[in-house]
N, C-alpha and C. Protein backbone atom coordinates (compact mmCIF):
# COMPACT_ATOMS: atom_id res chain seq x y z
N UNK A 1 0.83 -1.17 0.00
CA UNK A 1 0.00 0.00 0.00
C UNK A 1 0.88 1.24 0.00
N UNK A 2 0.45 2.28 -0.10
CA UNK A 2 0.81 3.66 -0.57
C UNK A 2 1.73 3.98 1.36
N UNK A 3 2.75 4.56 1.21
CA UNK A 3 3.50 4.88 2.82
C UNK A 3 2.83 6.04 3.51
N UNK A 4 2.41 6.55 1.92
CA UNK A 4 1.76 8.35 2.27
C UNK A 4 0.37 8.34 2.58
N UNK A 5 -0.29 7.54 2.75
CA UNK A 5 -1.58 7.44 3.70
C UNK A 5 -1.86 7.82 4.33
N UNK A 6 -2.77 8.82 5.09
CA UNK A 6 -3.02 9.43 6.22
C UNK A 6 -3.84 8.36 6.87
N UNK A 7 -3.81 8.13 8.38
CA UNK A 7 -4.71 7.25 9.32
C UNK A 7 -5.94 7.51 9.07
N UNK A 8 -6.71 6.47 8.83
CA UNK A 8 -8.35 6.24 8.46
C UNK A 8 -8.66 6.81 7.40
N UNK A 9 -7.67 7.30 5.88
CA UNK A 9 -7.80 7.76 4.85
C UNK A 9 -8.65 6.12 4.12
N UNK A 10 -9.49 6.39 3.81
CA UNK A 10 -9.93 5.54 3.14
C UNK A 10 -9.61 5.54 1.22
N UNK A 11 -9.01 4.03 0.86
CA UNK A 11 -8.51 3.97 -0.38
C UNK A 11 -10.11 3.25 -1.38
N UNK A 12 -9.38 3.21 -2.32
CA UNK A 12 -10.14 3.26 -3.44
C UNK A 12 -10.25 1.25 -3.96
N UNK A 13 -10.86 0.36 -3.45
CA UNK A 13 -10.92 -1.21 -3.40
C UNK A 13 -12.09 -1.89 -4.23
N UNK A 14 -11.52 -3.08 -4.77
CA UNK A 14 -12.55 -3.87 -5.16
C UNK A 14 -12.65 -5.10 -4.97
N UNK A 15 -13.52 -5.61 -4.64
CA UNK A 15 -13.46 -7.16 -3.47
C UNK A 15 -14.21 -7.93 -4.62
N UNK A 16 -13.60 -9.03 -4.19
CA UNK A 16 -14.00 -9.87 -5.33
C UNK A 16 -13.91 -11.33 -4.51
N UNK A 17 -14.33 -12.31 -5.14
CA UNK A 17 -13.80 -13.92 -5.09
C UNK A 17 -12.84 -13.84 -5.19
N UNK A 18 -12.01 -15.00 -4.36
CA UNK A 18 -10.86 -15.14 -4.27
C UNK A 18 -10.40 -16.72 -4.09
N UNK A 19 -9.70 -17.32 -5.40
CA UNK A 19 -9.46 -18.71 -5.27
C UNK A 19 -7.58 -18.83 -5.46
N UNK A 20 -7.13 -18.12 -5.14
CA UNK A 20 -5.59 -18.32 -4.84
C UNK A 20 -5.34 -18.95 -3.58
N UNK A 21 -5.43 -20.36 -3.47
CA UNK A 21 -5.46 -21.20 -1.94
C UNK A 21 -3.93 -20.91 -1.82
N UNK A 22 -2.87 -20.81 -2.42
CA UNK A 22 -1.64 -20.68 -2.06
C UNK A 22 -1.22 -19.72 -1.34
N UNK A 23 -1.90 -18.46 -2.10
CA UNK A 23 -1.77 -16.80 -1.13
C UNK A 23 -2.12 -17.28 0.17
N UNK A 24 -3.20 -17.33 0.40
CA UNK A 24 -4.10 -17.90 1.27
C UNK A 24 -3.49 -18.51 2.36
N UNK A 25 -3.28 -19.71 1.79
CA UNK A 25 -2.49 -20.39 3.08
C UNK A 25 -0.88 -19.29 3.94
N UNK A 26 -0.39 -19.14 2.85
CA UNK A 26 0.65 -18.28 3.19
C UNK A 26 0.25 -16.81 4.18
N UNK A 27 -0.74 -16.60 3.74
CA UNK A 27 -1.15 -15.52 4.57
C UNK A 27 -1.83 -15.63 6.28
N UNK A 28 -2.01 -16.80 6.32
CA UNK A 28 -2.62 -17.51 7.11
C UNK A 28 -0.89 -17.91 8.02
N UNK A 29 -0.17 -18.47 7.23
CA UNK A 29 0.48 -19.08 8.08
C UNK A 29 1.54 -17.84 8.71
N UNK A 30 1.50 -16.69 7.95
CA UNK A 30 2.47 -15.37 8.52
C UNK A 30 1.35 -14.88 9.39
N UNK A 31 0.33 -15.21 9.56
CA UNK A 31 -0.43 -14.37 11.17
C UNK A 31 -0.29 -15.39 12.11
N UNK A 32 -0.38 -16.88 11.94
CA UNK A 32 -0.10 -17.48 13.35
C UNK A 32 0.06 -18.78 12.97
N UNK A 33 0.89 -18.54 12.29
CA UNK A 33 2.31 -19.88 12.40
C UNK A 33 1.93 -21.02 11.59
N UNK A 34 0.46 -21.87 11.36
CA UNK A 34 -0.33 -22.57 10.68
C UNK A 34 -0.98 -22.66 9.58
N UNK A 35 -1.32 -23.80 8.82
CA UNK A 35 -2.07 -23.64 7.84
C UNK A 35 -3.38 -23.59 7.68
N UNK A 36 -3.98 -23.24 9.15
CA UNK A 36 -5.33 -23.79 9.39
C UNK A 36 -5.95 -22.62 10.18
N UNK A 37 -7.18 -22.44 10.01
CA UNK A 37 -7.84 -21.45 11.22
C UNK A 37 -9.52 -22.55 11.87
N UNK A 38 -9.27 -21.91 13.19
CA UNK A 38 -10.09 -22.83 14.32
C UNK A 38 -11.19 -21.90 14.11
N UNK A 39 -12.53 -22.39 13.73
CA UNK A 39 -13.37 -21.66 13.76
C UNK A 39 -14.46 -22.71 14.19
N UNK A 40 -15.55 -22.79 15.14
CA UNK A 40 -16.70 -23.26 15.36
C UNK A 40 -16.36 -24.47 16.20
N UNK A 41 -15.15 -24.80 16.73
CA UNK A 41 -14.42 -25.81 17.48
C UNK A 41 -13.64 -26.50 16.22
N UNK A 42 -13.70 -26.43 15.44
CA UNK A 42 -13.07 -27.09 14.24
C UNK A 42 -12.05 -26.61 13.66
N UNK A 43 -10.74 -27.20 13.25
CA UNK A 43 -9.52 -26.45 12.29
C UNK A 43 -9.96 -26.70 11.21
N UNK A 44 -10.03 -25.48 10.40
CA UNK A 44 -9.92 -25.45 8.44
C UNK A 44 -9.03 -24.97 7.77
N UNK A 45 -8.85 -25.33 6.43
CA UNK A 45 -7.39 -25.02 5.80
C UNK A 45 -7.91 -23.96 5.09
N UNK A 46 -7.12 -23.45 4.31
CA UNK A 46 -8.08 -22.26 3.15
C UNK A 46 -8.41 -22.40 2.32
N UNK A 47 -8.28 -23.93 1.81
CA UNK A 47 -8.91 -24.29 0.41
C UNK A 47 -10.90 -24.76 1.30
N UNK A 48 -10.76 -24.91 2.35
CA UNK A 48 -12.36 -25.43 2.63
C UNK A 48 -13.26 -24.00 3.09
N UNK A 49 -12.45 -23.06 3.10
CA UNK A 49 -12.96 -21.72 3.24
C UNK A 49 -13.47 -21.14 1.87
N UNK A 50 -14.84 -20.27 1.82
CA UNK A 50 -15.06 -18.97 1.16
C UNK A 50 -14.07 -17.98 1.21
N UNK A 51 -13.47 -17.25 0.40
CA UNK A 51 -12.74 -16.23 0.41
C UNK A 51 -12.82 -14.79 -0.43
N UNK A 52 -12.89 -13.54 -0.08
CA UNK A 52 -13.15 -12.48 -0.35
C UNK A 52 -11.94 -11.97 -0.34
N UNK A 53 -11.67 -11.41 -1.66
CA UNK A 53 -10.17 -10.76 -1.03
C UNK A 53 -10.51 -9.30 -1.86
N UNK A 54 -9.80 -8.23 -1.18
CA UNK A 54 -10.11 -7.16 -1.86
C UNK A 54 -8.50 -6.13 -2.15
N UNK A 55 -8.67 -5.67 -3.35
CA UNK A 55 -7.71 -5.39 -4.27
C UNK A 55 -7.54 -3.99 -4.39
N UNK A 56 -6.25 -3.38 -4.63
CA UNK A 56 -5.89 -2.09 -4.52
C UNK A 56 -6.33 -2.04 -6.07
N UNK A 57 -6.28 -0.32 -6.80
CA UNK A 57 -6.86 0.00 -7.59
C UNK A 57 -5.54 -0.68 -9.13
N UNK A 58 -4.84 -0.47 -8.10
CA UNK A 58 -3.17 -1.19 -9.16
C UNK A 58 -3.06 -3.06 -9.47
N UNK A 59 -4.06 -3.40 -8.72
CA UNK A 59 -4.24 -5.09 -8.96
C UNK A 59 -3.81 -5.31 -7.81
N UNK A 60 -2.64 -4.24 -6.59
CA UNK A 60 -2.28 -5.69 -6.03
C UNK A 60 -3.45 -5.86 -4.52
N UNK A 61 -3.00 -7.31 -4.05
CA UNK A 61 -3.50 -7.62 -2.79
C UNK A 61 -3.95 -6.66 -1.68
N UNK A 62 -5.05 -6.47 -1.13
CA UNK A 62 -5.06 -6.00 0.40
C UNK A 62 -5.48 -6.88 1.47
N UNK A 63 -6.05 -7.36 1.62
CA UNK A 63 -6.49 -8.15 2.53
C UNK A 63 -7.50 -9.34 1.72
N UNK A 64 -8.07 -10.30 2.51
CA UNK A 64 -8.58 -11.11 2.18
C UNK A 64 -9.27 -11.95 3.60
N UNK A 65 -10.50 -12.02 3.29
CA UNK A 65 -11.44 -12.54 4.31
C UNK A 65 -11.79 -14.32 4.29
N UNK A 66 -11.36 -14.75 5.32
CA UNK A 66 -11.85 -16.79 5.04
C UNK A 66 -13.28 -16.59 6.02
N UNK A 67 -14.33 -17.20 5.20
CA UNK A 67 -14.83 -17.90 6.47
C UNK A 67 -16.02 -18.60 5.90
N UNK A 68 -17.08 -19.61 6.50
CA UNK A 68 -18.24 -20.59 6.18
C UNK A 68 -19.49 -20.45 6.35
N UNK A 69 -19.98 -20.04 5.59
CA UNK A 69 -21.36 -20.16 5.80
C UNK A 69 -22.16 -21.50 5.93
N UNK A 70 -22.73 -22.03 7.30
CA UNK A 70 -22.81 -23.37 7.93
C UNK A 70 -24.33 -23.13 8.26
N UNK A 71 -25.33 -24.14 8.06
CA UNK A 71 -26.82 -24.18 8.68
C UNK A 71 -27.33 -22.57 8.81
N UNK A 72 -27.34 -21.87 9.97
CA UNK A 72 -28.05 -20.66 9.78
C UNK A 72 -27.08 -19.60 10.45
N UNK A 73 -25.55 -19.90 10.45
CA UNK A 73 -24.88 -19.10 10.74
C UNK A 73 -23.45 -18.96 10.09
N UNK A 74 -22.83 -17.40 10.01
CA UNK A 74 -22.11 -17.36 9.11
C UNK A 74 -20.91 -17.48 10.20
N UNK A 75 -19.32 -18.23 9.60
CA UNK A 75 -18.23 -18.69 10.31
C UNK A 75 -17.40 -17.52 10.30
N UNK A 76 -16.92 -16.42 10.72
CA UNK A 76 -15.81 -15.88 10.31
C UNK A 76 -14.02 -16.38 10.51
N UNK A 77 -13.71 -16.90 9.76
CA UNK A 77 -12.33 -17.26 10.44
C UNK A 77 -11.38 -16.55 10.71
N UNK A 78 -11.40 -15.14 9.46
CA UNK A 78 -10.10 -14.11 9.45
C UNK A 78 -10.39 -13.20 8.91
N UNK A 79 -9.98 -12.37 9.15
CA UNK A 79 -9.61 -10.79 7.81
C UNK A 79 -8.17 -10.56 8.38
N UNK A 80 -7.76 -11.04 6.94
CA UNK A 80 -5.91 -10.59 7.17
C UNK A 80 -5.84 -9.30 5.98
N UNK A 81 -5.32 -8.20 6.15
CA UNK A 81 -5.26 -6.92 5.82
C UNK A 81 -3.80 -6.71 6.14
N UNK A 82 -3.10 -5.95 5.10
CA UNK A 82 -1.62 -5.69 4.98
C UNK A 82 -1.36 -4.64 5.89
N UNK A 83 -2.59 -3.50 5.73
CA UNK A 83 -2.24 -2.37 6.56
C UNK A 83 -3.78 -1.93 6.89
N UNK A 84 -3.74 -1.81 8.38
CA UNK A 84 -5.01 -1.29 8.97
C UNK A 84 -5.28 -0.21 8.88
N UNK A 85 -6.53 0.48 9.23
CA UNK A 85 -6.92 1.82 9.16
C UNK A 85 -7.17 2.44 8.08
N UNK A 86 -7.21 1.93 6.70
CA UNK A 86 -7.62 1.99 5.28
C UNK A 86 -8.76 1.52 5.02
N UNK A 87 -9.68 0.82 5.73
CA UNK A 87 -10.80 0.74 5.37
C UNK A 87 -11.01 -0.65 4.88
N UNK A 88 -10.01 -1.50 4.65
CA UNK A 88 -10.05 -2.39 3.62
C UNK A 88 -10.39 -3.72 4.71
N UNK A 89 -10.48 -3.68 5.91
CA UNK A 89 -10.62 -4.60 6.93
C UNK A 89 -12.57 -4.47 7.05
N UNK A 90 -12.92 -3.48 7.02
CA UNK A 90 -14.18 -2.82 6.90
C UNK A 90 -14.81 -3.61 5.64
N UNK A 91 -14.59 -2.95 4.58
CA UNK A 91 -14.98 -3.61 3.65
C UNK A 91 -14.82 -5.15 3.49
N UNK A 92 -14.14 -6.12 3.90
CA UNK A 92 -14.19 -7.21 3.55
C UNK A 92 -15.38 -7.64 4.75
N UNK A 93 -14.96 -7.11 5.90
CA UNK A 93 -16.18 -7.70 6.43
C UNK A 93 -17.62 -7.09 5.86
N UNK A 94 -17.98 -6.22 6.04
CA UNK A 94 -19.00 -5.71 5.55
C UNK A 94 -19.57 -7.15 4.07
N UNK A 95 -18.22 -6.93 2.93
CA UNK A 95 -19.29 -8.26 2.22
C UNK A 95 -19.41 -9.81 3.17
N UNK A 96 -18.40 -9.63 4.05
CA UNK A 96 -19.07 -11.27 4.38
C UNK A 96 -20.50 -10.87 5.06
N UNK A 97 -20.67 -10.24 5.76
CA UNK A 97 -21.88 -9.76 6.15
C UNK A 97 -23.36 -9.77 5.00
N UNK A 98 -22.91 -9.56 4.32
CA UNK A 98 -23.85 -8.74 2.70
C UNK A 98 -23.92 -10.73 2.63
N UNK A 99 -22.82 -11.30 2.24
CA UNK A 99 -23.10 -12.94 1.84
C UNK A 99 -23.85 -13.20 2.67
N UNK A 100 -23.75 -13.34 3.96
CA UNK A 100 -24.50 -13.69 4.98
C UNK A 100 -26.08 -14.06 4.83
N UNK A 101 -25.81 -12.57 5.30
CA UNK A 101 -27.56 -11.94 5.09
C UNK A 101 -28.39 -12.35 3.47
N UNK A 102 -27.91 -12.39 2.16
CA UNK A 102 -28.29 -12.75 1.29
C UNK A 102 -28.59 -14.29 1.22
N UNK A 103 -27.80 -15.20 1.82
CA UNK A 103 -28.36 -16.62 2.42
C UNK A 103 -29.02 -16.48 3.25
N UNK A 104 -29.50 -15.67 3.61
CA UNK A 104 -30.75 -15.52 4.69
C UNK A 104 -30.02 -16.59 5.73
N UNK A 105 -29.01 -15.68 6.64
CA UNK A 105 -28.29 -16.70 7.94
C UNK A 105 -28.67 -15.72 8.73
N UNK A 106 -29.04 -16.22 9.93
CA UNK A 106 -29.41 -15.61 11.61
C UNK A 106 -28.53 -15.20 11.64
N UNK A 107 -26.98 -15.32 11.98
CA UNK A 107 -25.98 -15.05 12.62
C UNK A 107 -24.49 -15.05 12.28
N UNK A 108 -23.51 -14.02 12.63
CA UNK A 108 -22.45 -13.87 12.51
C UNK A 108 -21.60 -14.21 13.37
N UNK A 109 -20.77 -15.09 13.35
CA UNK A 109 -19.93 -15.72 14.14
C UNK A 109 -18.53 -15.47 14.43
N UNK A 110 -17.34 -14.83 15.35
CA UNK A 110 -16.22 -14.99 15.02
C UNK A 110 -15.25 -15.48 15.92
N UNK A 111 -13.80 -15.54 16.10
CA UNK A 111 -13.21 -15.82 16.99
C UNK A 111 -11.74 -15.17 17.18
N UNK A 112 -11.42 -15.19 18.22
CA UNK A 112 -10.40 -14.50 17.99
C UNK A 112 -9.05 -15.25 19.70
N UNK A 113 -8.12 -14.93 19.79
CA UNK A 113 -7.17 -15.20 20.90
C UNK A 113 -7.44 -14.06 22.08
N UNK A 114 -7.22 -14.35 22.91
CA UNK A 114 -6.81 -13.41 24.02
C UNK A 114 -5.99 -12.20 24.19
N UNK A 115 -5.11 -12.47 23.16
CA UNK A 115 -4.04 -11.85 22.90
C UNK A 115 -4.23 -10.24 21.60
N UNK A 116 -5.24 -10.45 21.21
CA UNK A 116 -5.68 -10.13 19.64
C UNK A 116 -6.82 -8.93 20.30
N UNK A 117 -6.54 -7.74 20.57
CA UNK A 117 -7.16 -6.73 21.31
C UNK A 117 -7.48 -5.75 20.14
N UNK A 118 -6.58 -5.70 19.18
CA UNK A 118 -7.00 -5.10 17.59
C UNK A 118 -8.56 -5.80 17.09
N UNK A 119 -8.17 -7.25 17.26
CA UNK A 119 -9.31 -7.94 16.55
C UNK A 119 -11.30 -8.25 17.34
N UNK A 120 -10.56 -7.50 18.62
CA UNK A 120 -11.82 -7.63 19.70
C UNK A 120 -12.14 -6.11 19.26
N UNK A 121 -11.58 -5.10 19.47
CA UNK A 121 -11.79 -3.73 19.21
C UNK A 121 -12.52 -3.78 17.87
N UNK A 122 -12.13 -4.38 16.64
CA UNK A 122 -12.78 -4.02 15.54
C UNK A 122 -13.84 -5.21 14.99
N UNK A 123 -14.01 -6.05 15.78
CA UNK A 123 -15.43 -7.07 15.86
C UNK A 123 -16.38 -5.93 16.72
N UNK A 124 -16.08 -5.78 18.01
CA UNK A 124 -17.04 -5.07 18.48
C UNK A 124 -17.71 -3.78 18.16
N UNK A 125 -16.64 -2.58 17.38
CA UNK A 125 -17.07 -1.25 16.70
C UNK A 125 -18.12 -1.77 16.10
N UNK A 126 -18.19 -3.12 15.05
CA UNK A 126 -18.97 -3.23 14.18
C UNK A 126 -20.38 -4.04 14.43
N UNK A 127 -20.55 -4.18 15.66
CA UNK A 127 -21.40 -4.54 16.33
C UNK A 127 -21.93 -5.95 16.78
N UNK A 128 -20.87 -6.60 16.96
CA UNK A 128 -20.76 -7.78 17.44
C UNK A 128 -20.47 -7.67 18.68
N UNK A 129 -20.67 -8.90 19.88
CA UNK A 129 -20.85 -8.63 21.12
C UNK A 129 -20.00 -10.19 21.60
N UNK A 130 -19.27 -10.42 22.62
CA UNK A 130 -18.42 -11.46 23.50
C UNK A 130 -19.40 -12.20 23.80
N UNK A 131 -19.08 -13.49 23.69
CA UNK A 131 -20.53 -14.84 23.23
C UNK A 131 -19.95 -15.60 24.90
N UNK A 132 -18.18 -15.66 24.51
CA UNK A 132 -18.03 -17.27 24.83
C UNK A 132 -16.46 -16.84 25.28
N UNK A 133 -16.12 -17.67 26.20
CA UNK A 133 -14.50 -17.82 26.33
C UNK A 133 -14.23 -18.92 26.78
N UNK A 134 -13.15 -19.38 25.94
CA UNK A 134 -12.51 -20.92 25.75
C UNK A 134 -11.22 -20.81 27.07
N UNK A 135 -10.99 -21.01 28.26
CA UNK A 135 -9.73 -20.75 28.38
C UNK A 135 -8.70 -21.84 28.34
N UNK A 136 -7.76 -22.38 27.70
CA UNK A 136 -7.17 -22.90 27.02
C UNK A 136 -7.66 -23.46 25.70
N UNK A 137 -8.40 -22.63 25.03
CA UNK A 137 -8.36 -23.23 23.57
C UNK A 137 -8.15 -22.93 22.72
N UNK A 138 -6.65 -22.23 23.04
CA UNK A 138 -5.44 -22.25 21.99
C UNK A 138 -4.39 -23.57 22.05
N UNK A 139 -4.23 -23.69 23.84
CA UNK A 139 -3.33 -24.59 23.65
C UNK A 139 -3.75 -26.36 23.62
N UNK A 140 -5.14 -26.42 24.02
CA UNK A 140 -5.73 -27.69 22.97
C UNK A 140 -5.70 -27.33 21.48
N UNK A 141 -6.10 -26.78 20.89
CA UNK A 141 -5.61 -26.92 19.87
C UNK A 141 -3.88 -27.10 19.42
N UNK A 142 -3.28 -26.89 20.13
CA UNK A 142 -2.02 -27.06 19.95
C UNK A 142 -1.58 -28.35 20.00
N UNK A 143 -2.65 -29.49 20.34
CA UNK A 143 -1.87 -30.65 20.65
C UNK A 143 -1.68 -31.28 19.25
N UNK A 144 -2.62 -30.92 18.23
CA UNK A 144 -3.06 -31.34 16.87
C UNK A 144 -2.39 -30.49 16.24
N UNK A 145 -1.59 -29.32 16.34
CA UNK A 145 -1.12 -28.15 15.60
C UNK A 145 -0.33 -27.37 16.22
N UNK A 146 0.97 -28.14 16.46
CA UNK A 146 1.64 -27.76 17.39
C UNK A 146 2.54 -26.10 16.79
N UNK A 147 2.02 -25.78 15.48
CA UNK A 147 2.70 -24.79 15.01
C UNK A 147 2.01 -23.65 15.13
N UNK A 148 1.24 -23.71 16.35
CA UNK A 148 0.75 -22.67 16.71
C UNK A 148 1.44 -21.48 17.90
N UNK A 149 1.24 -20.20 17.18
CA UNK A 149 1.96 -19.31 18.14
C UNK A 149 1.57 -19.64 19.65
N UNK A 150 2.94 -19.31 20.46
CA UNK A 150 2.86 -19.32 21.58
C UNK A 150 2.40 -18.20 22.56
N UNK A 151 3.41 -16.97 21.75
CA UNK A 151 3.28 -15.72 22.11
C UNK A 151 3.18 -14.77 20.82
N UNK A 152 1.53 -13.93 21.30
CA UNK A 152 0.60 -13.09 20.55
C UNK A 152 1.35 -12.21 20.32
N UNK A 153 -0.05 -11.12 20.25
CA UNK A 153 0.18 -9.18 20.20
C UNK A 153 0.92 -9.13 21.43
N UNK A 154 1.56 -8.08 21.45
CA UNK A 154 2.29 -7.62 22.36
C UNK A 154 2.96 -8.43 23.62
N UNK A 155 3.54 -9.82 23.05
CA UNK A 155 4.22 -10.43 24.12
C UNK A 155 3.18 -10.96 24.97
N UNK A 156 1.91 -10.91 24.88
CA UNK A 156 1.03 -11.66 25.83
C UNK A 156 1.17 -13.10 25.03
N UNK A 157 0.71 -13.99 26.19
CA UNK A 157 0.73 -15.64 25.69
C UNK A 157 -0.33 -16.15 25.05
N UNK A 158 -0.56 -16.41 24.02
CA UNK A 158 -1.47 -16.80 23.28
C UNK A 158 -2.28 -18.51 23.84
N UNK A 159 -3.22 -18.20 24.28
CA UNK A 159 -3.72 -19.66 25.06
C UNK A 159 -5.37 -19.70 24.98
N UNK A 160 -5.90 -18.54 25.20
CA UNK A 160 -6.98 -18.69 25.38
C UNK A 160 -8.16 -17.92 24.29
N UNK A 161 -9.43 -18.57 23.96
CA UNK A 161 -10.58 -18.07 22.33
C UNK A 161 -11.57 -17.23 23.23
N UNK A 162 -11.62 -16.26 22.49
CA UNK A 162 -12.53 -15.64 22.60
C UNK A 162 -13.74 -15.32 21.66
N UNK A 163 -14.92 -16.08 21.40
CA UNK A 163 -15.67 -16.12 20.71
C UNK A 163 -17.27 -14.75 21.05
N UNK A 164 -16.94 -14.13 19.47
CA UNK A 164 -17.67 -13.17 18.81
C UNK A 164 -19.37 -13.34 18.29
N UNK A 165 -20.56 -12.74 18.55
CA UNK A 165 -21.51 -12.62 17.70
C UNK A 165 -22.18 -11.94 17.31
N UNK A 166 -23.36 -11.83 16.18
CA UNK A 166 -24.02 -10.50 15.90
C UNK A 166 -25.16 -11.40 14.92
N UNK A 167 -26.06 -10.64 15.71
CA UNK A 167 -27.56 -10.90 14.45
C UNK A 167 -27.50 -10.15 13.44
N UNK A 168 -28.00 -10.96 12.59
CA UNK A 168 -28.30 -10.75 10.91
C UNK A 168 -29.45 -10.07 10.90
C-alpha cells in the first residue's frame, strides 16, 4: 500500500472472489504460524474456506477474508489486511456480512485469541458482542497443531478463544 496514507484515509478497493489457496495459506500461516484457522471448534485449511479478497486499484492484494457459511450461521475465520486503518478490513467484512444476510443466515460468528485486542476492538465497533471464552483453547488446539503461536500481540501468551456474535 501507498507509505503516504493518512490514518483512516480511506482507499479506493474492489473485493472480489478469491481462489488463490496458495496466497491464502501463506497468509494464514504469517499471522499465526499454521495452515489452518479454528473456527466453530473445528480447524480449516483455506482451500475449505469462502474467500473475499479485496484489491488495490493497481491489482495488487489488500487483505482477504476466510470464512463458512454453515446451517443458519455465518463462520468468520479471518480478515488478514496488509495495513489497517484503510478501510479495507471494513470492507471485507462488511461483504461477508452482505453474503450472509443474502443466504438468509441468523448469525455472525467470530473468533479470535486473548491476545488479539486489535481484533476484539474491531469485531465489536462493528457490532458484534463477547458470546463465549474458551480458556485454554489455543493450547488444545495445539496438541493437533503444534505450530501454533505461543506468544501473541504484544508479548502476551497466546492460550486462550474468545468467541464473537451478531444478528443478521
Amino acid at each position: 500500500m501507498n507509505a503516504r496514507l493518512k490514518p483512516d484515509e480511506r482507499i479506493p478497493l474492489s473485493i472480489m472472489p478469491f481462489v488463490d489457496y496458495d496466497t491464502a495459506r501463506r497468509l494464514v500461516e504469517r499471522e499465526w504460524g499454521i495452515d489452518a484457522l479454528v473456527i466453530g471448534g473445528k480447524a480449516y485449511r483455506s482451500e475449505e474456506m469462502t474467500l473475499r479478497a479485496a484489491f488495490l486499484d493497481d491489482g495488487r492484494l489488500a487483505g482477504v477474508a476466510f470464512y463458512r457459511l454453515s446451517g443458519m450461521v455465518a463462520l468468520l475465520g479471518a480478515i488478514v489486511v496488509d495495513h489497517g486503518g484503510h478501510g479495507v478490513g471494513t470492507a471485507l467484512f462488511d461483504t461477508v456480512v452482505n453474503d450472509a444476510r443474502t443466504a438468509k443466515l441468523k448469525k455472525l460468528r467470530a473468533i479470535t485469541t486473548n491476545d488479539n485486542f486489535g481484533a476484539l476492538h474491531f469485531f465489536q465497533k462493528r457490532g458484534m458482542r463477547l458470546m463465549s471464552l474458551f480458556p485454554g483453547g489455543v493450547d488444545a488446539f495445539r496438541a493437533f497443531k503444534p505450530g501454533l503461536i505461543e506468544i501473541g500481540h504484544g508479548g502476551l501468551p497466546c492460550r486462550d478463544i474468545i468467541e464473537l456474535e451478531m444478528d443478521l
